[in-house]
C-alpha atoms as a PDB file:
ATOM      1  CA  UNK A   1      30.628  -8.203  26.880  1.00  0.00           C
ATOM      2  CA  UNK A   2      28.591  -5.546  25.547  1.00  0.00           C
ATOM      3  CA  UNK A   3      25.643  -3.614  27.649  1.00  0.00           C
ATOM      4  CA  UNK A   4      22.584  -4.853  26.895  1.00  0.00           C
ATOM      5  CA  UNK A   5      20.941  -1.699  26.497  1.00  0.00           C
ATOM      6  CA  UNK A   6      23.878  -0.139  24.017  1.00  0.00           C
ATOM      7  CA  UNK A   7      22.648  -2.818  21.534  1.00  0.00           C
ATOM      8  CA  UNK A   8      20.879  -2.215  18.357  1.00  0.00           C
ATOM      9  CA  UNK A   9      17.583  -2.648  18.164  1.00  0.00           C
ATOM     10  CA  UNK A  10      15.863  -4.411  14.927  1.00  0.00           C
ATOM     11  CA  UNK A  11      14.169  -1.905  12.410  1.00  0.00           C
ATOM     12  CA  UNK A  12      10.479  -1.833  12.959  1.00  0.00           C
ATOM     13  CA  UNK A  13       7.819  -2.449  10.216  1.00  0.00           C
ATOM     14  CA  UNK A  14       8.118   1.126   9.967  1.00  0.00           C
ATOM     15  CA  UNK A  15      11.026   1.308   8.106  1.00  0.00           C
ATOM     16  CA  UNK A  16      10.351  -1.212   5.658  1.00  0.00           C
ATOM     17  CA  UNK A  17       8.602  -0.209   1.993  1.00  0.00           C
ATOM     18  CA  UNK A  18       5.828  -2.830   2.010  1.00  0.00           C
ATOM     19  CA  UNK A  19       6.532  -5.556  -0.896  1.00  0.00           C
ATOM     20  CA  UNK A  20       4.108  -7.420  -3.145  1.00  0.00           C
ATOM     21  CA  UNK A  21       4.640 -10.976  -1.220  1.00  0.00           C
ATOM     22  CA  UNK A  22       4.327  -9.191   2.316  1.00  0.00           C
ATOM     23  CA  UNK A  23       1.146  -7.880   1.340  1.00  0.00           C
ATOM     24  CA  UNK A  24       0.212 -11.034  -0.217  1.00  0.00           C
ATOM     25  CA  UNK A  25       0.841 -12.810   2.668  1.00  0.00           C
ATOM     26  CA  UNK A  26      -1.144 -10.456   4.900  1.00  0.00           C
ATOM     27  CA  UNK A  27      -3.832 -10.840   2.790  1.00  0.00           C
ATOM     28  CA  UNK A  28      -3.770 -14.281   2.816  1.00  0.00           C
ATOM     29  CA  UNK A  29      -3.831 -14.330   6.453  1.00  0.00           C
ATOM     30  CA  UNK A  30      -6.615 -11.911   6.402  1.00  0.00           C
ATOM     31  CA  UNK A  31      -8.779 -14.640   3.675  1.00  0.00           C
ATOM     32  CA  UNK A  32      -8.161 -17.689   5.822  1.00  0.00           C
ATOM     33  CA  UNK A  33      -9.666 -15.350   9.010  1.00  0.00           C
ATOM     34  CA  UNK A  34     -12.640 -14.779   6.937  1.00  0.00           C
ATOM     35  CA  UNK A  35     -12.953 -18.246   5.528  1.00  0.00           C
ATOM     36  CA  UNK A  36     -13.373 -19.328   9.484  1.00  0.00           C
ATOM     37  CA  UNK A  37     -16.121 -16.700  10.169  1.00  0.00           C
ATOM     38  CA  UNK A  38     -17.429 -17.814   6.502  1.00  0.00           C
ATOM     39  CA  UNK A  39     -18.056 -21.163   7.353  1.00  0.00           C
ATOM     40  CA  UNK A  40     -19.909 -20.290  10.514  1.00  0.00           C
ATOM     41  CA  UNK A  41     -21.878 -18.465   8.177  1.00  0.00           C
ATOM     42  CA  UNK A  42     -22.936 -21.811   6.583  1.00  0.00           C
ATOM     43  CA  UNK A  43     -23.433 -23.437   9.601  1.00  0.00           C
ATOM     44  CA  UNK A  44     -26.016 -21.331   9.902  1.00  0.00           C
ATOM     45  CA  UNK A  45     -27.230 -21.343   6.824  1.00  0.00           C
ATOM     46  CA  UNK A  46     -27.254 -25.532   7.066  1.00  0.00           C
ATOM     47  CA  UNK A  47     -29.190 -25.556  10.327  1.00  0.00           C
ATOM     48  CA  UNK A  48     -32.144 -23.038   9.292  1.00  0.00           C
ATOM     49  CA  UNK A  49     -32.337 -25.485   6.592  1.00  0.00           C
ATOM     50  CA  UNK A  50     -32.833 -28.009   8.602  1.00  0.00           C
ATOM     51  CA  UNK A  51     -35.442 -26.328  11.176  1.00  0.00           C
ATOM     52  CA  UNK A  52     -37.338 -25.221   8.575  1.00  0.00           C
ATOM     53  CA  UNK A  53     -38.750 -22.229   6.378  1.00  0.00           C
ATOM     54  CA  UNK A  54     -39.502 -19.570   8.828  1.00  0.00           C
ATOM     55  CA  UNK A  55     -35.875 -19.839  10.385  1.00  0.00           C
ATOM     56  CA  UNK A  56     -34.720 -20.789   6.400  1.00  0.00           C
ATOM     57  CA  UNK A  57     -36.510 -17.575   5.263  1.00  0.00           C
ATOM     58  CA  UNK A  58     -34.190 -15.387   8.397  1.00  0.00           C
ATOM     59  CA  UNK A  59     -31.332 -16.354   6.613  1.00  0.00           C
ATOM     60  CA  UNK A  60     -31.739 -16.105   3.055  1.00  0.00           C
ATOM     61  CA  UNK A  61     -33.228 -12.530   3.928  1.00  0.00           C
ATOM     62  CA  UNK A  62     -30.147 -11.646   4.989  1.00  0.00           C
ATOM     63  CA  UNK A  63     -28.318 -13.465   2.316  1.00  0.00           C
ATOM     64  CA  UNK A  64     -30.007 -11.154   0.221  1.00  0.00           C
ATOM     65  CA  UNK A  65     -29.891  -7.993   1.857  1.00  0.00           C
ATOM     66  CA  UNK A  66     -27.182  -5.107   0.635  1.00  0.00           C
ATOM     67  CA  UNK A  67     -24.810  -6.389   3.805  1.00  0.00           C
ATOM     68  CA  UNK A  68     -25.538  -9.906   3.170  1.00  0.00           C
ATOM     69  CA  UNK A  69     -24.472  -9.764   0.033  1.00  0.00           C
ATOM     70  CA  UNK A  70     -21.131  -8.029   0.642  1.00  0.00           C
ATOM     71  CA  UNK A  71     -20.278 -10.550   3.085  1.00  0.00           C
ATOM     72  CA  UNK A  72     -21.216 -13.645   0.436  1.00  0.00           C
ATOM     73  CA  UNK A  73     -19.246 -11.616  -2.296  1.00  0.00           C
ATOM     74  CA  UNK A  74     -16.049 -11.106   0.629  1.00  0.00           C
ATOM     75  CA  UNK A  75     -16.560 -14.540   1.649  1.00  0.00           C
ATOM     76  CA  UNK A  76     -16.303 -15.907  -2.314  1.00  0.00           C
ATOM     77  CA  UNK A  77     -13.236 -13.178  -2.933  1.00  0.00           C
ATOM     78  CA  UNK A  78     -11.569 -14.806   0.512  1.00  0.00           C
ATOM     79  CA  UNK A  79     -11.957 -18.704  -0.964  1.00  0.00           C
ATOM     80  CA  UNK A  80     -10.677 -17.877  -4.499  1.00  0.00           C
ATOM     81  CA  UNK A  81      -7.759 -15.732  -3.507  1.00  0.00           C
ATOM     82  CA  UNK A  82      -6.926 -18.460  -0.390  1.00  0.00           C
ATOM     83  CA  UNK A  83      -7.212 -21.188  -3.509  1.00  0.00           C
ATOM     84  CA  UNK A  84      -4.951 -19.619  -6.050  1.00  0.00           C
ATOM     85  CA  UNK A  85      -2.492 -18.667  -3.342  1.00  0.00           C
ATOM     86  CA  UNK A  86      -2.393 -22.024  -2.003  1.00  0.00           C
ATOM     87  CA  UNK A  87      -1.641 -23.159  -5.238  1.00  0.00           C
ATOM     88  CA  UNK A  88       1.242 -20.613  -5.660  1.00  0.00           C
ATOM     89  CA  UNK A  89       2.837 -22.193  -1.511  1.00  0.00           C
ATOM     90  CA  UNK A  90       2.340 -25.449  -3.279  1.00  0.00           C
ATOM     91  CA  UNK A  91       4.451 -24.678  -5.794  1.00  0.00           C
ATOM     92  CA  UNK A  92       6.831 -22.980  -3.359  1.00  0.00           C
ATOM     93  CA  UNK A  93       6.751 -26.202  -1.625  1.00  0.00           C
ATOM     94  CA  UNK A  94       8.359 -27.954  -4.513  1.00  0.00           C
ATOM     95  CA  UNK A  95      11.259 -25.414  -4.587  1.00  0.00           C
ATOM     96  CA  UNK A  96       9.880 -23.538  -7.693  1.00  0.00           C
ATOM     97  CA  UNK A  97       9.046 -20.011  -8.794  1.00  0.00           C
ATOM     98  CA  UNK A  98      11.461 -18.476  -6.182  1.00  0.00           C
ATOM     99  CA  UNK A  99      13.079 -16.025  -8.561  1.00  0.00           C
ATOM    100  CA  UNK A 100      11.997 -12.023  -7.745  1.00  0.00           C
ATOM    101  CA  UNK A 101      10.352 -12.053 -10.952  1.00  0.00           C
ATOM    102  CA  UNK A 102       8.324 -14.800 -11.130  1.00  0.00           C
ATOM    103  CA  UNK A 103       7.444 -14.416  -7.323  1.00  0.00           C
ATOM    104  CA  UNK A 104       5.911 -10.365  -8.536  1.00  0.00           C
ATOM    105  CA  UNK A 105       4.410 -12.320 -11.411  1.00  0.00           C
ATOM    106  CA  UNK A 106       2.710 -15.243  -9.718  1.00  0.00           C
ATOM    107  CA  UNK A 107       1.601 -12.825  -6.841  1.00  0.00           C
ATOM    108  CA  UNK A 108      -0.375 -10.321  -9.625  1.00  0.00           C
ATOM    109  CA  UNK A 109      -1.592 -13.660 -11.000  1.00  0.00           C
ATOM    110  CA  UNK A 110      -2.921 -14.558  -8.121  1.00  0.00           C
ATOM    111  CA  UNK A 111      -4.503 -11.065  -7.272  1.00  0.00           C
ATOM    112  CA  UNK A 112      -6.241 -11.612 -10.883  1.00  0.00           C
ATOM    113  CA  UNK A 113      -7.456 -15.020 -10.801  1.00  0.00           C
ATOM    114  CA  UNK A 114      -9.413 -14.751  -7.677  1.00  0.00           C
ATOM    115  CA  UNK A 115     -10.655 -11.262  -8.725  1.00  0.00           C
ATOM    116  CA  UNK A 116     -11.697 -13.043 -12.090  1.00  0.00           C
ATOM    117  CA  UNK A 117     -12.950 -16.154 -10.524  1.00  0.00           C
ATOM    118  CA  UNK A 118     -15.255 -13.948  -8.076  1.00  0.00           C
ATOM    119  CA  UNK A 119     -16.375 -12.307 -10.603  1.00  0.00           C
ATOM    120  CA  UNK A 120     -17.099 -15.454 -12.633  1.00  0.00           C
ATOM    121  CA  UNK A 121     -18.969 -16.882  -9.991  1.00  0.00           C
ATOM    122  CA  UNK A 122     -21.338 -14.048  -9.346  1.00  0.00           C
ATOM    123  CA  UNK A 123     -22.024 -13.559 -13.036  1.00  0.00           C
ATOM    124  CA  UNK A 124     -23.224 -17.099 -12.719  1.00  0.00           C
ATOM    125  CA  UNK A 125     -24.721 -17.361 -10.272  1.00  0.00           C
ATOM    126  CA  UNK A 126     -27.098 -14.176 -10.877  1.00  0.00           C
ATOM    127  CA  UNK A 127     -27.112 -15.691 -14.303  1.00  0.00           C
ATOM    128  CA  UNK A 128     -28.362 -19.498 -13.481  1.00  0.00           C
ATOM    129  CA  UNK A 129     -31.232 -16.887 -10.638  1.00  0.00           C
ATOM    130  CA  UNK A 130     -32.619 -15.442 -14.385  1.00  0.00           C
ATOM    131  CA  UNK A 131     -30.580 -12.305 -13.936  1.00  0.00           C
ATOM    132  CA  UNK A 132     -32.337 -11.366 -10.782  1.00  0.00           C
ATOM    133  CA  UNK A 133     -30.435  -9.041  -8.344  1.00  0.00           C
END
């Protein structure tokens, strides 16, 4: 029986070049992370609502302060990209789209549908406000 310490150890993270689907996945980790925080977020949001316009008026100043709105625009990035990459597991889940190249394909889909989608929703959103930043 070999000595325990004369055994090889497993390469560290270090030695791997990172891949599309690893980073994918760490993003998608990352979304779902934000997507938790996010929803507190609207918790809030829903109970200054609720006790009325001087605590409502707290929060939508802060929805519409320079921070405020980096967090809604993060928050919307984190829900797309979680969305379309669900979608991609689901299909994963069904035993398709396994092959390297449409796993590189589907992941830079992904990356541009939820970039595109953000960027959908904020165009409408400022656009349904009158254009109003």
């Amino acid at each position: 029986m070999a000595d325990a310490k004369n055994r090889p150890l497993s390469p560290h993270l270090q030695i791997y070049r990172p891949q599309l689907t690893s980073l994918l996945s760490v993003v998608h980790r990352g979304t779902g992370v934000v997507l938790g925080v996010g929803t507190l977020l609207l918790a809030w949001w829903l109970i200054a609502a609720a006790m009325g316009p001087a605590a409502f008026e707290t929060v939508q100043w802060f929805n519409g302060s320079w921070i405020g709105r980096l967090v809604l625009l993060g928050f919307t990035f984190s829900l797309f990209y979680h969305l379309c990459n669900g979608i991609r597991h689901l299909f994963w889940d069904m035993g398709a789209g396994f092959e390297i190249k449409t796993v590189n394909l589907t992941g830079w889909l992904v990356l541009v549908a939820s970039t595109g989608l953000t960027g959908l929703t904020w165009i409408l959103g400022y656009a349904v406000r009158g254009g109003v930043l």
